[in-house]
PDB file of N, CA and C in Angstrom:
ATOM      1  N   UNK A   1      -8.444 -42.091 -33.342  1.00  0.00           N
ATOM      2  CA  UNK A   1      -8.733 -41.609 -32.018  1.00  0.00           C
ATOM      3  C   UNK A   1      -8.048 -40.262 -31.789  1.00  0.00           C
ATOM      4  N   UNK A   2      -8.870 -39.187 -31.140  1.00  0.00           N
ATOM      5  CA  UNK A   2      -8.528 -38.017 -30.692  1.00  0.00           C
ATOM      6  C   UNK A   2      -7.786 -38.097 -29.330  1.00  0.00           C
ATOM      7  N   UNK A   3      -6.585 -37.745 -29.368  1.00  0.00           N
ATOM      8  CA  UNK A   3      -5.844 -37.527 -27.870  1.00  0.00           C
ATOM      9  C   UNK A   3      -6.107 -36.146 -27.837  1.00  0.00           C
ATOM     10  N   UNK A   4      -5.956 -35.955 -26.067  1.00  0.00           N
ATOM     11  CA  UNK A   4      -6.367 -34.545 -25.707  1.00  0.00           C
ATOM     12  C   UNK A   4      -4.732 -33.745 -25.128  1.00  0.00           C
ATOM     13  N   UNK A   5      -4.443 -32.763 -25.790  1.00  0.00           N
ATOM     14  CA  UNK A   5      -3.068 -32.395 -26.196  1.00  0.00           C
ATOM     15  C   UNK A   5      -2.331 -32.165 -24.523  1.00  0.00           C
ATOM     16  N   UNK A   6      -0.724 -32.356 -24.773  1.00  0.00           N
ATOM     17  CA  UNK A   6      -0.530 -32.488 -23.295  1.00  0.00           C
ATOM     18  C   UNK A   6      -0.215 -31.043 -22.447  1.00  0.00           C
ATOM     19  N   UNK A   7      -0.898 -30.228 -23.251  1.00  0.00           N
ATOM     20  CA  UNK A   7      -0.922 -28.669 -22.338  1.00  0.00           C
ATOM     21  C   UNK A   7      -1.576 -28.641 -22.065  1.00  0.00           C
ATOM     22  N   UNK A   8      -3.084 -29.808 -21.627  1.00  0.00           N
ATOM     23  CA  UNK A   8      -4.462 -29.341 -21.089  1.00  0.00           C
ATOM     24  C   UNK A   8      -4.036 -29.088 -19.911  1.00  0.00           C
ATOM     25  N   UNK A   9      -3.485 -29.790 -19.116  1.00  0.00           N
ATOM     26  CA  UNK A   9      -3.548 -29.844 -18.015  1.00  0.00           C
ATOM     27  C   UNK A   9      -2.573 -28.551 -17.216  1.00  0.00           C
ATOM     28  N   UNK A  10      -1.519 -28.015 -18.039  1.00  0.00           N
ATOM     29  CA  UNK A  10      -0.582 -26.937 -17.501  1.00  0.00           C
ATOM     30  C   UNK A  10      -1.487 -25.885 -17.665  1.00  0.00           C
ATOM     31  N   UNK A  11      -2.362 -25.467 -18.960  1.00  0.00           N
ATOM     32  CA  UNK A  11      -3.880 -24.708 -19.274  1.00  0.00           C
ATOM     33  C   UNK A  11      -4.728 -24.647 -18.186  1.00  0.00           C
ATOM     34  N   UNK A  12      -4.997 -25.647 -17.554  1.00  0.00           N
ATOM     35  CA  UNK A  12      -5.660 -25.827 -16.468  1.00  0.00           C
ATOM     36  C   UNK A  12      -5.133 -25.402 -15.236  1.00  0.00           C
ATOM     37  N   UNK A  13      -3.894 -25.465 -14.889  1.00  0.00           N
ATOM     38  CA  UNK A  13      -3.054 -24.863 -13.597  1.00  0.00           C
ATOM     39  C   UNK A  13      -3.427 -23.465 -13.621  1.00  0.00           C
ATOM     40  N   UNK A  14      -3.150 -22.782 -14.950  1.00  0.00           N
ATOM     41  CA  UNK A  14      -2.854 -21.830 -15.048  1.00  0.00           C
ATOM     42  C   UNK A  14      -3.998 -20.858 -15.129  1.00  0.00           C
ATOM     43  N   UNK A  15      -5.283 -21.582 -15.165  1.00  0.00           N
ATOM     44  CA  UNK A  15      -6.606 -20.985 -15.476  1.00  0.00           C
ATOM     45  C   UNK A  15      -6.711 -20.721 -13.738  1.00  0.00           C
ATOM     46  N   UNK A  16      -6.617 -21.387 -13.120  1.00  0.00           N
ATOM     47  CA  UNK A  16      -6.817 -21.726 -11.479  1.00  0.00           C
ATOM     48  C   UNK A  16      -6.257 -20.703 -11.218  1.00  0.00           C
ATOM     49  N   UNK A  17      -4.867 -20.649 -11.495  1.00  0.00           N
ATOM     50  CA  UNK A  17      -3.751 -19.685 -10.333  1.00  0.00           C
ATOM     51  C   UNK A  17      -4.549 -18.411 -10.898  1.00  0.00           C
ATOM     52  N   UNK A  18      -4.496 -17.867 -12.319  1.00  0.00           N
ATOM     53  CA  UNK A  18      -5.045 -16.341 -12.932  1.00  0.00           C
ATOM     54  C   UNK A  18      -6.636 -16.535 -12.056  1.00  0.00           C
ATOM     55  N   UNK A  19      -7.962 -17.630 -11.557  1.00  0.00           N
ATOM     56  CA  UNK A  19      -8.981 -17.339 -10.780  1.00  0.00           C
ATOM     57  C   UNK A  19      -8.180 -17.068  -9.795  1.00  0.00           C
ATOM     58  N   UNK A  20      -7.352 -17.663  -8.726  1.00  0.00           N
ATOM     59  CA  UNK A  20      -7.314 -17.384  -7.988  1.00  0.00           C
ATOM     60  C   UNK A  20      -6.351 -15.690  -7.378  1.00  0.00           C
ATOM     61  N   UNK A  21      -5.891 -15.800  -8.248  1.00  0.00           N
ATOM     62  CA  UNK A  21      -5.064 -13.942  -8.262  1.00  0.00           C
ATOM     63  C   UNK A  21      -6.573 -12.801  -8.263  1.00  0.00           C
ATOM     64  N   UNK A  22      -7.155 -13.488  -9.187  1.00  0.00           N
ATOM     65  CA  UNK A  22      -8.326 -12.515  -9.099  1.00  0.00           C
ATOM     66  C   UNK A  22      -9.148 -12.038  -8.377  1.00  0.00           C
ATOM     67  N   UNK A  23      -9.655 -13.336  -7.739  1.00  0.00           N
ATOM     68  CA  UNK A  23     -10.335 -13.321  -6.154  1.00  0.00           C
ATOM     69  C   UNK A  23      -9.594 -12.568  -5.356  1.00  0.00           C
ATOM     70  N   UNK A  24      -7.685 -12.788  -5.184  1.00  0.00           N
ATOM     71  CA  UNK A  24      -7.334 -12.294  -4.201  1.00  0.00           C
ATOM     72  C   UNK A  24      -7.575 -10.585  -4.193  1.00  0.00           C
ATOM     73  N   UNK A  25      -7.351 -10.550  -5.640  1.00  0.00           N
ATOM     74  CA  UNK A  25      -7.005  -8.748  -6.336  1.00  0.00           C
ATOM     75  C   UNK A  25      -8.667  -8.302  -5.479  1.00  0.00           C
ATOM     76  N   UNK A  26      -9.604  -8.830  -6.028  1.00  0.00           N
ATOM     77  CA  UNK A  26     -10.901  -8.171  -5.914  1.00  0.00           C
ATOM     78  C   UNK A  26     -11.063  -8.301  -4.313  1.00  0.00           C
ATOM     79  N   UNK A  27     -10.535  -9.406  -3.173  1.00  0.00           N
ATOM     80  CA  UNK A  27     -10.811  -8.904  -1.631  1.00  0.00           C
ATOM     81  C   UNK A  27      -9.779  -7.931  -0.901  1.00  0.00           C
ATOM     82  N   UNK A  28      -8.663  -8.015  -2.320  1.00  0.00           N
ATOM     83  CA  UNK A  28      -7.629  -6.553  -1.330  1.00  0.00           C
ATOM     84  C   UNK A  28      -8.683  -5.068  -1.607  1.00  0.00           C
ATOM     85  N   UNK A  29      -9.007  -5.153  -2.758  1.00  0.00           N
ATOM     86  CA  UNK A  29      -9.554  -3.642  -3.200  1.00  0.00           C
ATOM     87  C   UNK A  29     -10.898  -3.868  -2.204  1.00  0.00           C
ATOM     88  N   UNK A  30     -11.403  -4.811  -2.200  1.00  0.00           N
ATOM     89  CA  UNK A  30     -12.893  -4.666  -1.374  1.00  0.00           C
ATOM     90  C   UNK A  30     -12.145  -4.184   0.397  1.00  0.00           C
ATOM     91  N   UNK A  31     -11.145  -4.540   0.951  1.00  0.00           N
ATOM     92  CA  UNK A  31     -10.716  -4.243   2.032  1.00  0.00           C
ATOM     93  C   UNK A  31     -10.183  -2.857   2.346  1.00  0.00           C
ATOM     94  N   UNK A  32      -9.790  -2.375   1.214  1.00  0.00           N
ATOM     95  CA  UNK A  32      -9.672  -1.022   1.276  1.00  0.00           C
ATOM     96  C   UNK A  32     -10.691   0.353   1.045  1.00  0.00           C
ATOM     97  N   UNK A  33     -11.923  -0.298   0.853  1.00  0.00           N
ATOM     98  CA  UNK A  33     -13.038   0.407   0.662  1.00  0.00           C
ATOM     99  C   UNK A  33     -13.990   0.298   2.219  1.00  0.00           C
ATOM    100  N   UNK A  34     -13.312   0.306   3.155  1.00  0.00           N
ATOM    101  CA  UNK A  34     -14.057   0.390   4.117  1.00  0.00           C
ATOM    102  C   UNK A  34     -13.054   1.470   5.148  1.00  0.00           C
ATOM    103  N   UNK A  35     -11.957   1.829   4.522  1.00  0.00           N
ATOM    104  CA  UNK A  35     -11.360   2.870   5.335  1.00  0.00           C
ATOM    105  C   UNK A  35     -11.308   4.110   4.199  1.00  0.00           C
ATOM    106  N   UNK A  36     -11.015   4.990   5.115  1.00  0.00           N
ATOM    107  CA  UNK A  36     -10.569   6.408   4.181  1.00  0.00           C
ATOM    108  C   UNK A  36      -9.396   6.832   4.920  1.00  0.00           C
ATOM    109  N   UNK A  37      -8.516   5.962   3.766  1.00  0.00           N
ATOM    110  CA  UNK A  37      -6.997   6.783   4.116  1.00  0.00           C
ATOM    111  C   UNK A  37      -6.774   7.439   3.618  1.00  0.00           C
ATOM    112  N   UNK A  38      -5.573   8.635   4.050  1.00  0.00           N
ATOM    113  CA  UNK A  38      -4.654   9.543   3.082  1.00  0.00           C
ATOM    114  C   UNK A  38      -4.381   9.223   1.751  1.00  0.00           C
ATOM    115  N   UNK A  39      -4.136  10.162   1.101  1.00  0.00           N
ATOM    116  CA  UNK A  39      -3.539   9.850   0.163  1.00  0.00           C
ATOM    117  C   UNK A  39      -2.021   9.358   0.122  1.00  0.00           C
ATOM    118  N   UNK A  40      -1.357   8.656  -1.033  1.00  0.00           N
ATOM    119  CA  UNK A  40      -0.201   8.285  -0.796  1.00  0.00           C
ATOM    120  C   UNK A  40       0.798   8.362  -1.921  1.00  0.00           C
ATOM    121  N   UNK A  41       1.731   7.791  -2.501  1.00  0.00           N
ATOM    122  CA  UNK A  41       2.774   7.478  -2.875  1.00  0.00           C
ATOM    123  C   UNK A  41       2.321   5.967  -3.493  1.00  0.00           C
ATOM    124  N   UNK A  42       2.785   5.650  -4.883  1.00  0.00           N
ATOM    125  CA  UNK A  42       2.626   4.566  -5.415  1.00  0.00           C
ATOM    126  C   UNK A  42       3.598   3.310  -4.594  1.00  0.00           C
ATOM    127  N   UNK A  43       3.724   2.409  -4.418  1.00  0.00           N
ATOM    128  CA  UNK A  43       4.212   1.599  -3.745  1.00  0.00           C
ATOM    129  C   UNK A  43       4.803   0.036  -4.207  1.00  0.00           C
ATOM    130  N   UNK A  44       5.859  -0.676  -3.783  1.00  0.00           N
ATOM    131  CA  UNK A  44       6.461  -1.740  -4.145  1.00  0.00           C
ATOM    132  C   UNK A  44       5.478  -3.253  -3.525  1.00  0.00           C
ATOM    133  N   UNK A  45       5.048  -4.077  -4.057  1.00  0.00           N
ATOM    134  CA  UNK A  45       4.486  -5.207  -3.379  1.00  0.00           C
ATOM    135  C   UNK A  45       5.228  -5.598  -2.042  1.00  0.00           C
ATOM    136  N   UNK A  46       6.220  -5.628  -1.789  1.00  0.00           N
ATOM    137  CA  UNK A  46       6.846  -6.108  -0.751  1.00  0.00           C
ATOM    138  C   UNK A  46       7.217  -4.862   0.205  1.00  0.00           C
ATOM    139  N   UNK A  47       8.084  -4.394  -0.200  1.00  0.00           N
ATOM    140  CA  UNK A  47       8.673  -3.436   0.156  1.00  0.00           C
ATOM    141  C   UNK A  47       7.630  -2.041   0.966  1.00  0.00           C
ATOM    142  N   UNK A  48       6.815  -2.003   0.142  1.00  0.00           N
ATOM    143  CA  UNK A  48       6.145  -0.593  -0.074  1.00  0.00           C
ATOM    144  C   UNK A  48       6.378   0.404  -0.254  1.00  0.00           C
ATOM    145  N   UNK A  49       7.284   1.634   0.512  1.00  0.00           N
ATOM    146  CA  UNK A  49       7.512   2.719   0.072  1.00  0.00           C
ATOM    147  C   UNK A  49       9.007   2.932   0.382  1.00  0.00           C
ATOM    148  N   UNK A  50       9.399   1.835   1.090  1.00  0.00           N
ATOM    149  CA  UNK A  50      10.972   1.750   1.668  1.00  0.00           C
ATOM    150  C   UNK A  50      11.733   2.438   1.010  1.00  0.00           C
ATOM    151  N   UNK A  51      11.403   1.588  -0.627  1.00  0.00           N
ATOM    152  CA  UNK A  51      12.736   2.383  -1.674  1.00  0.00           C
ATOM    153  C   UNK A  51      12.800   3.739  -1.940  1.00  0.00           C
ATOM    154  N   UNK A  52      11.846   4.482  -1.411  1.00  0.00           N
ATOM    155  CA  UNK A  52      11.548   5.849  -1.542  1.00  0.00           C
ATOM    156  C   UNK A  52      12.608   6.758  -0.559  1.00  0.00           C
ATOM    157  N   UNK A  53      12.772   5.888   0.680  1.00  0.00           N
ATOM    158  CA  UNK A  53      13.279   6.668   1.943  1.00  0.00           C
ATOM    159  C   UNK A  53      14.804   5.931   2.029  1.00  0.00           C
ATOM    160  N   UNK A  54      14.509   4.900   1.678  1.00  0.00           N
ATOM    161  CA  UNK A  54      15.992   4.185   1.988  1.00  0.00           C
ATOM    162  C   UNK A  54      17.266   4.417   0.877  1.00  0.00           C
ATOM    163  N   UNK A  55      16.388   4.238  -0.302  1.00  0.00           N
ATOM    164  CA  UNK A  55      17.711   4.927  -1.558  1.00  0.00           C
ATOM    165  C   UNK A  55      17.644   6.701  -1.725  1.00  0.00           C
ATOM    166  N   UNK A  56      17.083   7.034  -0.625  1.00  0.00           N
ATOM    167  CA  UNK A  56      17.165   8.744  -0.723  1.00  0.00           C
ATOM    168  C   UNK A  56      18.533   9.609  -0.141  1.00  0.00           C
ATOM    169  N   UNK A  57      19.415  10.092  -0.457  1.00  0.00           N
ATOM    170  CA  UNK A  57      20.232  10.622   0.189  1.00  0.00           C
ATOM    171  C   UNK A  57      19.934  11.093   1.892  1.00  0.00           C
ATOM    172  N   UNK A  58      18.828  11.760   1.931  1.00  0.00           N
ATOM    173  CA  UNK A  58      18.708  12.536   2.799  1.00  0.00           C
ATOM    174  C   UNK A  58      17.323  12.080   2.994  1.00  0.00           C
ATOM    175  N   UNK A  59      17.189  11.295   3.670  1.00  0.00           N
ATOM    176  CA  UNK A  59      15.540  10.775   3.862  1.00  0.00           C
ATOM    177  C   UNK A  59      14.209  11.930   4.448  1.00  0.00           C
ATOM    178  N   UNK A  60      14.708  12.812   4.917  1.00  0.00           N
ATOM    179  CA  UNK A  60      13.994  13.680   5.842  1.00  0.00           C
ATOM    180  C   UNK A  60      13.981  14.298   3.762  1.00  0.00           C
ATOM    181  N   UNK A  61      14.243  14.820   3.536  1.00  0.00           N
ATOM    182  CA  UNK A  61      13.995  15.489   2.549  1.00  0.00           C
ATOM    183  C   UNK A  61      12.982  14.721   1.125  1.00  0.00           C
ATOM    184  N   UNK A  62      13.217  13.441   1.637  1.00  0.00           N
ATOM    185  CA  UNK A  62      12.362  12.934   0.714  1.00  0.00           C
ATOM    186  C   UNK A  62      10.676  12.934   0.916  1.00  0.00           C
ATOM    187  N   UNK A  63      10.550  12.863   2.358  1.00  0.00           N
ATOM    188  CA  UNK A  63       9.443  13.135   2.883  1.00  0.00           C
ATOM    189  C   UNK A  63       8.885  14.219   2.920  1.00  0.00           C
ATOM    190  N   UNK A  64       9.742  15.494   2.660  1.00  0.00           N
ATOM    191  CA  UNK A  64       9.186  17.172   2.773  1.00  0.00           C
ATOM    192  C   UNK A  64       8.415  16.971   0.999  1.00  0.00           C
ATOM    193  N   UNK A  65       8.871  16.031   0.155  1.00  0.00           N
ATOM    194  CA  UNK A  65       8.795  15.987  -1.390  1.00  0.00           C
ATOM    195  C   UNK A  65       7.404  15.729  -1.327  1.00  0.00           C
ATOM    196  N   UNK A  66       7.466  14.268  -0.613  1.00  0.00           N
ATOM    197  CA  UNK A  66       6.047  13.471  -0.688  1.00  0.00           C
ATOM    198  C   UNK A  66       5.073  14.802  -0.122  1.00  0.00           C
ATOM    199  N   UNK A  67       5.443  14.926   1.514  1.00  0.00           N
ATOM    200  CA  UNK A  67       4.375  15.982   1.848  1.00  0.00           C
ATOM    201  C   UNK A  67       4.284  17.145   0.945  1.00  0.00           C
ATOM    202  N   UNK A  68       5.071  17.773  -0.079  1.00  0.00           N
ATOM    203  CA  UNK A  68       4.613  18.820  -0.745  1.00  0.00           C
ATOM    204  C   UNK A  68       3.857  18.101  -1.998  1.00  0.00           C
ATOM    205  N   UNK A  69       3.613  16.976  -2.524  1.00  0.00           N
ATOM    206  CA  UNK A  69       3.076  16.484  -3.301  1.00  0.00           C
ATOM    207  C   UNK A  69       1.920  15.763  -3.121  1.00  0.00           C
ATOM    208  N   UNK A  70       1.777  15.495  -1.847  1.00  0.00           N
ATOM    209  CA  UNK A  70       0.377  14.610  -1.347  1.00  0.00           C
ATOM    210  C   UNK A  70      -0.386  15.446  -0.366  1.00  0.00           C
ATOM    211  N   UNK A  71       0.099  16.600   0.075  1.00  0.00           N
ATOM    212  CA  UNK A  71      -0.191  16.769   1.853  1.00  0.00           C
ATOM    213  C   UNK A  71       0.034  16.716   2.838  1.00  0.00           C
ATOM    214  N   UNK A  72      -0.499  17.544   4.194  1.00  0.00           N
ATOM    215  CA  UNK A  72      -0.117  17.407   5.043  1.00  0.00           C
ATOM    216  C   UNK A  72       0.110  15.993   6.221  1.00  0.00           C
ATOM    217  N   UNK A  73      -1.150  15.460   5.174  1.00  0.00           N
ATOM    218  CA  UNK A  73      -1.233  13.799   6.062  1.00  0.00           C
ATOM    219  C   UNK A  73      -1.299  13.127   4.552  1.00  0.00           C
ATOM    220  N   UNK A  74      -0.279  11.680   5.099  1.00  0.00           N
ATOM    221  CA  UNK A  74      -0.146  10.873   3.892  1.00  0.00           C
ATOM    222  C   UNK A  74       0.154   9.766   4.036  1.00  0.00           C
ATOM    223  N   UNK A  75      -0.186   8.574   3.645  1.00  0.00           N
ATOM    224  CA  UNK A  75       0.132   7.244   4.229  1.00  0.00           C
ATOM    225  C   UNK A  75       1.586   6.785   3.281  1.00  0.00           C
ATOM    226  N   UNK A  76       2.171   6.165   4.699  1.00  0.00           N
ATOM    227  CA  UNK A  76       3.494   5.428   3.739  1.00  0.00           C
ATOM    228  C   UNK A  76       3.066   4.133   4.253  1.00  0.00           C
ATOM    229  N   UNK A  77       3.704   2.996   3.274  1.00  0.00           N
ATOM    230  CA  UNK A  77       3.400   1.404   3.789  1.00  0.00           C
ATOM    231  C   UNK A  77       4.989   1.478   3.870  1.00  0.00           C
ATOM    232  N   UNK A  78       5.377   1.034   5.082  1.00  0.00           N
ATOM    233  CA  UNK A  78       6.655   0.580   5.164  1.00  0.00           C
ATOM    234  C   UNK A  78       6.985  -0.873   5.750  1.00  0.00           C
ATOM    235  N   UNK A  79       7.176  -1.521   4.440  1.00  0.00           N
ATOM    236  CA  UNK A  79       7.031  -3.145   4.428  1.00  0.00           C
ATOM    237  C   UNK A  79       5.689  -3.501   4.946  1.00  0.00           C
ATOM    238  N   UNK A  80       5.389  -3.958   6.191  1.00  0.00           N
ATOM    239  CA  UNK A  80       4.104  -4.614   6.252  1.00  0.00           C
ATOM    240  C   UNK A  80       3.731  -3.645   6.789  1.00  0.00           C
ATOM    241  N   UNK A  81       4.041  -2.688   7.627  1.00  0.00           N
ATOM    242  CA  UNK A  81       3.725  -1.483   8.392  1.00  0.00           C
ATOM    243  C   UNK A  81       3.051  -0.559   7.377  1.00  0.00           C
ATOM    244  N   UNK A  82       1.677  -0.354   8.085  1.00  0.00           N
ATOM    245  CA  UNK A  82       1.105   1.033   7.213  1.00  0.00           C
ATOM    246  C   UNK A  82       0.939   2.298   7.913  1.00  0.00           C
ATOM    247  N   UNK A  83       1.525   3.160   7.938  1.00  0.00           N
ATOM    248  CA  UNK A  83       2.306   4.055   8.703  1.00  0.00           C
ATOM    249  C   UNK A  83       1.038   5.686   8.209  1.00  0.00           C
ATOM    250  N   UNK A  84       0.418   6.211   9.337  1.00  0.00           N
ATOM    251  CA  UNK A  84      -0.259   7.616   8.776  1.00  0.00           C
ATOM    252  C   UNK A  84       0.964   8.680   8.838  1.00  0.00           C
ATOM    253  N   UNK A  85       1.776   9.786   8.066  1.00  0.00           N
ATOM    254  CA  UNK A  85       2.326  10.879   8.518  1.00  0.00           C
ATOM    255  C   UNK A  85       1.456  11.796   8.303  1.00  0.00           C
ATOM    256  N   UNK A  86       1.864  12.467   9.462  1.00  0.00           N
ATOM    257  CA  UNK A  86       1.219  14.341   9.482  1.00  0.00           C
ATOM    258  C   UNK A  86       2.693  14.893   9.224  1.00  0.00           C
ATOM    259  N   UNK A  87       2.571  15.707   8.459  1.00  0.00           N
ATOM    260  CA  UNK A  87       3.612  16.611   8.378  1.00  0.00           C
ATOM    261  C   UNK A  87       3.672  18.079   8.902  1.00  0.00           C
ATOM    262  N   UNK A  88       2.235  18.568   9.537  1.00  0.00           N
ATOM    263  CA  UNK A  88       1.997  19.985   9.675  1.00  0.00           C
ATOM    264  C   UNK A  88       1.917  20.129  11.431  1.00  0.00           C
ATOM    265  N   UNK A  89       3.046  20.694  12.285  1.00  0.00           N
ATOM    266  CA  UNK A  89       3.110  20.410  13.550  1.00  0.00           C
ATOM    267  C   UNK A  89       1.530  20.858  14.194  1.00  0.00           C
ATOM    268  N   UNK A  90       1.171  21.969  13.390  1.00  0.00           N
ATOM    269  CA  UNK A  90      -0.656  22.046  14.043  1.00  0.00           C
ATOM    270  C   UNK A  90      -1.539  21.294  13.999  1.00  0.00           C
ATOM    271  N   UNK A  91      -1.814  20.614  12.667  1.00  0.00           N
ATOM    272  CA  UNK A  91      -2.234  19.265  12.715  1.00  0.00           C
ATOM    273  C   UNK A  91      -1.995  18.155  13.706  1.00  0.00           C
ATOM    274  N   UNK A  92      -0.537  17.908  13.386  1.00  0.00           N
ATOM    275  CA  UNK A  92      -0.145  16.816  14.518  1.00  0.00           C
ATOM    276  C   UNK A  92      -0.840  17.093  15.751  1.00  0.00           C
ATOM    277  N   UNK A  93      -0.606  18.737  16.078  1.00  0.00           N
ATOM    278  CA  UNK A  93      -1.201  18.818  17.680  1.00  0.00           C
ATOM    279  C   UNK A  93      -2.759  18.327  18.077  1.00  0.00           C
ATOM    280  N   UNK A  94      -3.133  18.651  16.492  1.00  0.00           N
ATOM    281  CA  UNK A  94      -4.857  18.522  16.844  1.00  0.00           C
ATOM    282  C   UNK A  94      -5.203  16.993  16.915  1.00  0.00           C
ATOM    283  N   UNK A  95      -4.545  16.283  15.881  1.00  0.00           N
ATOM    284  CA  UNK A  95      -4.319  14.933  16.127  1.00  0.00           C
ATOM    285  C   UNK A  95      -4.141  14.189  17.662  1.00  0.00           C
ATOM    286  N   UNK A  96      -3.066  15.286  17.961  1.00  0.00           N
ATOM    287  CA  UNK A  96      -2.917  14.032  19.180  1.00  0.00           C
ATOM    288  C   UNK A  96      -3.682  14.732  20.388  1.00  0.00           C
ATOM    289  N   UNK A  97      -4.728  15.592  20.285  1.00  0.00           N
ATOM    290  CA  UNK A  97      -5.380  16.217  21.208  1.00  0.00           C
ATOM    291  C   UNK A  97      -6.834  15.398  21.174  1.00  0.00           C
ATOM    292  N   UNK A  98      -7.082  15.164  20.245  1.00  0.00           N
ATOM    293  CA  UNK A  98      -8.087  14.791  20.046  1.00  0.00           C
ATOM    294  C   UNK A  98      -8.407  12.818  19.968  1.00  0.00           C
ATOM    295  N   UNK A  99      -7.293  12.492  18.973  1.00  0.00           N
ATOM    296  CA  UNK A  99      -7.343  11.232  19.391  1.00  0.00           C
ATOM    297  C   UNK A  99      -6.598  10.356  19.835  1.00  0.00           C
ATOM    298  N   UNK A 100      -5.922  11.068  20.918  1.00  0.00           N
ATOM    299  CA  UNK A 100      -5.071  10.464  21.735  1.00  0.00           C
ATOM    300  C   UNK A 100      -5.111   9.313  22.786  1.00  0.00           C
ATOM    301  N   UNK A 101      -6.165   8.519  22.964  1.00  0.00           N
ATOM    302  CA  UNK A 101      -6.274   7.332  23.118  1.00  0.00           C
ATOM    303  C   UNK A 101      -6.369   7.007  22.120  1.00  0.00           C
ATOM    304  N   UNK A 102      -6.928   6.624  21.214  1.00  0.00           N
ATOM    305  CA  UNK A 102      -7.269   5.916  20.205  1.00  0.00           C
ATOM    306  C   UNK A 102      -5.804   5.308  19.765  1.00  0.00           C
ATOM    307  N   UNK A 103      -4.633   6.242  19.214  1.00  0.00           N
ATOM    308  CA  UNK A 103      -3.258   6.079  19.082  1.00  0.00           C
ATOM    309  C   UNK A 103      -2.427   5.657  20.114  1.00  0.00           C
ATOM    310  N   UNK A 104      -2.805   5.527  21.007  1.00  0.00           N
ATOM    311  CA  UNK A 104      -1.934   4.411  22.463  1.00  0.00           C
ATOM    312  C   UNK A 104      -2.625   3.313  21.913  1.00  0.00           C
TER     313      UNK A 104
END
């Protein structure tokens, strides 16, 4: 008689959890294809861009980095917060001239 070896079943957990990561992977990317954000800064799963600003000496300076490397507008995720910066005070103005309800 053939027994059926006793990793089927941990094989089997593990087939589930890798479907189910996948599904999740493929409705985050499908959720982000319905906005057009800034560009950004690579980011921590949890965290997001925290470690960028928080282990920076001088945090204001870390942000002049990002904005000279991404632009004048650039998204940071800070922890669950997804945060737009403008960095260019004319911009900002036109920003908040224009969609200034929208941002209340």
């Amino acid at each position: 008689m053939l027994q059926a070896p006793s990793s089927l079943p941990t094989f089997t957990w593990l087939l589930i959890c890798l479907f189910i990561l996948v599904l999740y992977w493929k409705g985050s990317k499908a959720k982000g294809r319905n906005h057009k954000l800034p560009p950004g800064s690579w980011k921590l799963p949890i965290l997001g861009n925290l470690h960028q600003l928080a282990f920076a000496k001088i945090p204001h300076r870390s942000l002049k980095e990002l904005a000279d490397k991404y632009g004048p507008i650039l998204q940071l995720q800070l922890g669950e917060v997804l945060a737009i910066i403008i960095t260019s005070p004319d911009l900002a103005e036109d920003v908040l001239k224009t969609h200034d309800p929208a941002l209340g």
